[in-house]
N, C-alpha and C. Protein backbone atom coordinates (compact mmCIF):
# COMPACT_ATOMS: atom_id res chain seq x y z
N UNK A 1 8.26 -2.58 28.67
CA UNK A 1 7.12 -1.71 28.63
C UNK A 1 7.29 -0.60 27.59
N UNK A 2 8.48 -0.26 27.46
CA UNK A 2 8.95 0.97 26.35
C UNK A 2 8.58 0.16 24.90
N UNK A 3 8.74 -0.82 25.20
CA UNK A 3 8.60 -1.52 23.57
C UNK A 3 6.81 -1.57 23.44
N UNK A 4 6.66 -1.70 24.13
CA UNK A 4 5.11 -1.72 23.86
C UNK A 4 4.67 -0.41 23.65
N UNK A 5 4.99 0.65 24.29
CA UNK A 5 4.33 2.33 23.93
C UNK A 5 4.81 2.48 22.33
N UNK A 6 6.41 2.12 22.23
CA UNK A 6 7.13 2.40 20.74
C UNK A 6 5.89 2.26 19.88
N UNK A 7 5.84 0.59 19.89
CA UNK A 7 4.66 -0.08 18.93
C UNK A 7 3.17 1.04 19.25
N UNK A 8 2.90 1.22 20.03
CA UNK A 8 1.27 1.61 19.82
C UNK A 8 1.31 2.75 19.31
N UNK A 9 3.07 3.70 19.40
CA UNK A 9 3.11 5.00 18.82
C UNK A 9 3.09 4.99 17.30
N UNK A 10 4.14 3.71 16.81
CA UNK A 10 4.36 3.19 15.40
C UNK A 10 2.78 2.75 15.16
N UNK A 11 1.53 1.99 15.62
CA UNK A 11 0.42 1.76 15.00
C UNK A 11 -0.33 2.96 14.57
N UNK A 12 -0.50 3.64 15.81
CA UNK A 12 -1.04 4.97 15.63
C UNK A 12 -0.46 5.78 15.03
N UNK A 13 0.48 6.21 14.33
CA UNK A 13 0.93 6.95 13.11
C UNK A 13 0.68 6.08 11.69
N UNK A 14 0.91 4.74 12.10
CA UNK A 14 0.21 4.20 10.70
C UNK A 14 -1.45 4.17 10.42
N UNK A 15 -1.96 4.32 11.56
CA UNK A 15 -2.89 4.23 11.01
C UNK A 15 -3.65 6.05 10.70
N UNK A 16 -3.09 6.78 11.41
CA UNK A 16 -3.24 8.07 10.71
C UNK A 16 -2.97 8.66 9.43
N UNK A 17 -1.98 7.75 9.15
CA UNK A 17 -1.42 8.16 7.68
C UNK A 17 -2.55 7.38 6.63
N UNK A 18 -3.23 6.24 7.03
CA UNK A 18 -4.22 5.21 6.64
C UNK A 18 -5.25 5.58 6.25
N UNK A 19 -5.72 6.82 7.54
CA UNK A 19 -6.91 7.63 7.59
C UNK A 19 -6.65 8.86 6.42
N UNK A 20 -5.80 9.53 6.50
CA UNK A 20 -5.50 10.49 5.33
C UNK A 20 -5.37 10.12 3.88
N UNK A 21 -4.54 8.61 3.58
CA UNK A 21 -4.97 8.47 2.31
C UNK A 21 -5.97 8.42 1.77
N UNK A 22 -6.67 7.13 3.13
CA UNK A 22 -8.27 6.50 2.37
C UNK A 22 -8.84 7.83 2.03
N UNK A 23 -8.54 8.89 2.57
CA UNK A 23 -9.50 10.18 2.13
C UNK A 23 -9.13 10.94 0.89
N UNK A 24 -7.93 10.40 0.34
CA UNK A 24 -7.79 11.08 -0.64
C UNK A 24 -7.68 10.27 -1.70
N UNK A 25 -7.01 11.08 -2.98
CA UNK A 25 -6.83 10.86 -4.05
C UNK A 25 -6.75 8.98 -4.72
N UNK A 26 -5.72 8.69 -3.75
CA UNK A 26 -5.11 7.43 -3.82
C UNK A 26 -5.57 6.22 -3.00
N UNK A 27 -7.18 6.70 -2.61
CA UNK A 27 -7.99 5.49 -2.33
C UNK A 27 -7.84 4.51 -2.46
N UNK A 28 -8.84 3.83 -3.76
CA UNK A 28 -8.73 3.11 -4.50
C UNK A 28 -7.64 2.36 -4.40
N UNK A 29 -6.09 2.65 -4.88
CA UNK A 29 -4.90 1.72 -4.75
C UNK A 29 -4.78 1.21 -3.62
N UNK A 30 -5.28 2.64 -2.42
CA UNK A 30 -4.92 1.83 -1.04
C UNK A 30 -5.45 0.68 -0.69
N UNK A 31 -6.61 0.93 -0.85
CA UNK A 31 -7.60 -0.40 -0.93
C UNK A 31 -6.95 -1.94 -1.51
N UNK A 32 -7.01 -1.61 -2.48
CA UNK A 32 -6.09 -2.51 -3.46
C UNK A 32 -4.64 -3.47 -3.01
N UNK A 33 -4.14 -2.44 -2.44
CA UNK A 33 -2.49 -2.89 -2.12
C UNK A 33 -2.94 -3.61 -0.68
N UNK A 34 -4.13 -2.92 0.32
CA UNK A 34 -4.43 -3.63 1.38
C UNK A 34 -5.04 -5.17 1.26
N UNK A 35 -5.78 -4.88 0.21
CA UNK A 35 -6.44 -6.44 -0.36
C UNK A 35 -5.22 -7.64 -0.66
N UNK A 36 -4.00 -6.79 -1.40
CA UNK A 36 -3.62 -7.81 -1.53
C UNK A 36 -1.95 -8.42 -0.29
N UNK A 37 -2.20 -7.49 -0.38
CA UNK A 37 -0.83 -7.60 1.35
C UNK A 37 -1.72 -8.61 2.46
N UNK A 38 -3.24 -8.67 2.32
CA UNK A 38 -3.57 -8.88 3.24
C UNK A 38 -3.77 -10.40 2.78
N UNK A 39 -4.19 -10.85 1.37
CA UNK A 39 -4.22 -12.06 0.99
C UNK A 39 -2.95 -12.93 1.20
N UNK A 40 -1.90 -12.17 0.98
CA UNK A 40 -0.36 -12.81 0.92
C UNK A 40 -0.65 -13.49 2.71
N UNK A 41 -0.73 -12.65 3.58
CA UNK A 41 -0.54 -13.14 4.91
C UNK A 41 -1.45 -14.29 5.18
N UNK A 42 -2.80 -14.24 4.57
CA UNK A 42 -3.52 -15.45 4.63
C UNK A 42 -2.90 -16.87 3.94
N UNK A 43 -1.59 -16.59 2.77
CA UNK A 43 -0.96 -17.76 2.44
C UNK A 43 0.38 -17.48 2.89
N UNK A 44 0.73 -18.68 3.50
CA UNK A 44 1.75 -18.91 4.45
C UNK A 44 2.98 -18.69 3.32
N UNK A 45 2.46 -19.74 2.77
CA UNK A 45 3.63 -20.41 1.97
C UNK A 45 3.92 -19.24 0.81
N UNK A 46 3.03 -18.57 0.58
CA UNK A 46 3.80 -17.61 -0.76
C UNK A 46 4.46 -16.62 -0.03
N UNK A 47 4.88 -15.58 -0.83
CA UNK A 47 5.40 -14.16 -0.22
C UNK A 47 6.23 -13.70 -0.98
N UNK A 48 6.20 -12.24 -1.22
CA UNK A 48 7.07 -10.98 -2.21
C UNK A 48 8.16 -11.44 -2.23
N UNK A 49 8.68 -11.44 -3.48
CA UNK A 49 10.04 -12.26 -3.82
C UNK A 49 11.01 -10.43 -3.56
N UNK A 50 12.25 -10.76 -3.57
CA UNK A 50 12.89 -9.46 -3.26
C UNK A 50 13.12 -8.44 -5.06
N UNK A 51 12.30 -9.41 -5.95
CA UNK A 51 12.29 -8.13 -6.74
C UNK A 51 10.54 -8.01 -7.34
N UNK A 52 10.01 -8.60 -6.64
CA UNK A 52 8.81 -8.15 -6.38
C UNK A 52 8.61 -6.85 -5.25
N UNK A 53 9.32 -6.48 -4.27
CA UNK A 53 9.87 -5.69 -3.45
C UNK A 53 10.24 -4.73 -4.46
N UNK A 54 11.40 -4.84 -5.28
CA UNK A 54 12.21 -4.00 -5.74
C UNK A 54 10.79 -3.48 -6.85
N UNK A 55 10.00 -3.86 -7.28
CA UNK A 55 9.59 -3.18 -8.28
C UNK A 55 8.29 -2.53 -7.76
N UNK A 56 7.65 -2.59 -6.54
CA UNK A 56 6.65 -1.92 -5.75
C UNK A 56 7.20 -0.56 -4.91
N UNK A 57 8.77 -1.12 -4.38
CA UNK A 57 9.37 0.12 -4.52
C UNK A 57 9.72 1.23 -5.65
N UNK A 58 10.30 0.42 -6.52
CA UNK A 58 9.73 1.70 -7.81
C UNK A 58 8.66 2.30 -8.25
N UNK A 59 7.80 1.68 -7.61
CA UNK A 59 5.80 2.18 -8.25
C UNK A 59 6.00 2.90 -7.14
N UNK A 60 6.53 3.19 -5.65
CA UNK A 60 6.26 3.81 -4.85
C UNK A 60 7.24 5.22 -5.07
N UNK A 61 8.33 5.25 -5.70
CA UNK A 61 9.17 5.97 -6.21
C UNK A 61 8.15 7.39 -7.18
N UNK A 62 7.65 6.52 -8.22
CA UNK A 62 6.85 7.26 -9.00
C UNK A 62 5.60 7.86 -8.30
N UNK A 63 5.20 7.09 -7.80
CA UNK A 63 3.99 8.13 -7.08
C UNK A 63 4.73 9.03 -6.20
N UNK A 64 5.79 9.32 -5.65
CA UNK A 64 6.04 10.52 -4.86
C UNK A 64 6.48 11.38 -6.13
N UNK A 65 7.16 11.18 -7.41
CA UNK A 65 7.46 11.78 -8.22
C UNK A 65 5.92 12.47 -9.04
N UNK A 66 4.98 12.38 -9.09
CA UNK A 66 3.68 12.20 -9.46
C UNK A 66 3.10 11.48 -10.41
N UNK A 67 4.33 10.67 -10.42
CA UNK A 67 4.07 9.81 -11.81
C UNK A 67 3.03 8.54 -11.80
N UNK A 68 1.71 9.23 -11.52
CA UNK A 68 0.89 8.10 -11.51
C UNK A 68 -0.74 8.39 -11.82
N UNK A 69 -1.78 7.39 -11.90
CA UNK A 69 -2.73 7.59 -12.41
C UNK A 69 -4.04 7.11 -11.80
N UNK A 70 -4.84 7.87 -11.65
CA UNK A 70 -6.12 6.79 -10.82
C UNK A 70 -6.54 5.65 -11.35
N UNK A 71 -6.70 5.09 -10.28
CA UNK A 71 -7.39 3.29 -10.37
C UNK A 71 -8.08 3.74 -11.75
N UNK A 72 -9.49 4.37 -11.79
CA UNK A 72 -10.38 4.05 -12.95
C UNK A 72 -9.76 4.43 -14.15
N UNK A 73 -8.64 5.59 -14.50
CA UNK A 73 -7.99 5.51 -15.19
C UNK A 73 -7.24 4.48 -15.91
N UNK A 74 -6.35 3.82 -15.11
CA UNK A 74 -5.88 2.54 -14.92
C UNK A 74 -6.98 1.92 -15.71
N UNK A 75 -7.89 1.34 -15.09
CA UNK A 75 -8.85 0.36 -15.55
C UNK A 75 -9.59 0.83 -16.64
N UNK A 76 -9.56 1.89 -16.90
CA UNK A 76 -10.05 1.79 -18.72
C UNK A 76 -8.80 1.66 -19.58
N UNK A 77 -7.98 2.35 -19.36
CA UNK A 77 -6.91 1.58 -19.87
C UNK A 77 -6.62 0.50 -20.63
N UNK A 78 -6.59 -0.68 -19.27
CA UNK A 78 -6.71 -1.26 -19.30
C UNK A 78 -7.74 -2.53 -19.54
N UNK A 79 -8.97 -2.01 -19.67
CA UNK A 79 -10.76 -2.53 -20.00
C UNK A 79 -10.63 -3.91 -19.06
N UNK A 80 -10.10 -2.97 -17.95
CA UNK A 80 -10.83 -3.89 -16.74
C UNK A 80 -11.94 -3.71 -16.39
């Protein structure tokens, strides 16, 4: 029964933290990174190689450092 409160305490802080991004700055990516975390689970068979890991952890590195840029930024940039 403790394992089950743990988890609903662990959902409910994730999803608060969920609620505070979508509201800010870093929308957009959230969106983004949800789109695609969420596609991976729809294919069984693929999944984040461990330096596909290692290098999302470094993009996550830089954004606490502030080293980063908004989506539309990004996408002119890039002339997506």
């Amino acid at each position: 029964m403790e394992d089950l409160r743990m988890e609903s305490a662990v959902d409910a802080d994730l999803l608060d933290k969920i609620q505070v991004i979508e509201q800010g700055r870093h929308r957009d990516l959230l969106r983004e990174l949800i789109d695609i975390l969420y596609q991976q689970e729809l294919k069984e068979e693929e999944y984040f190689s461990p330096e596909d890991l290692d290098e999302i952890e470094a993009g996550f590195e830089e954004i606490r450092r502030g080293e980063s840029v908004s989506w539309e930024a990004f996408k002119r940039k890039h002339s997506l």
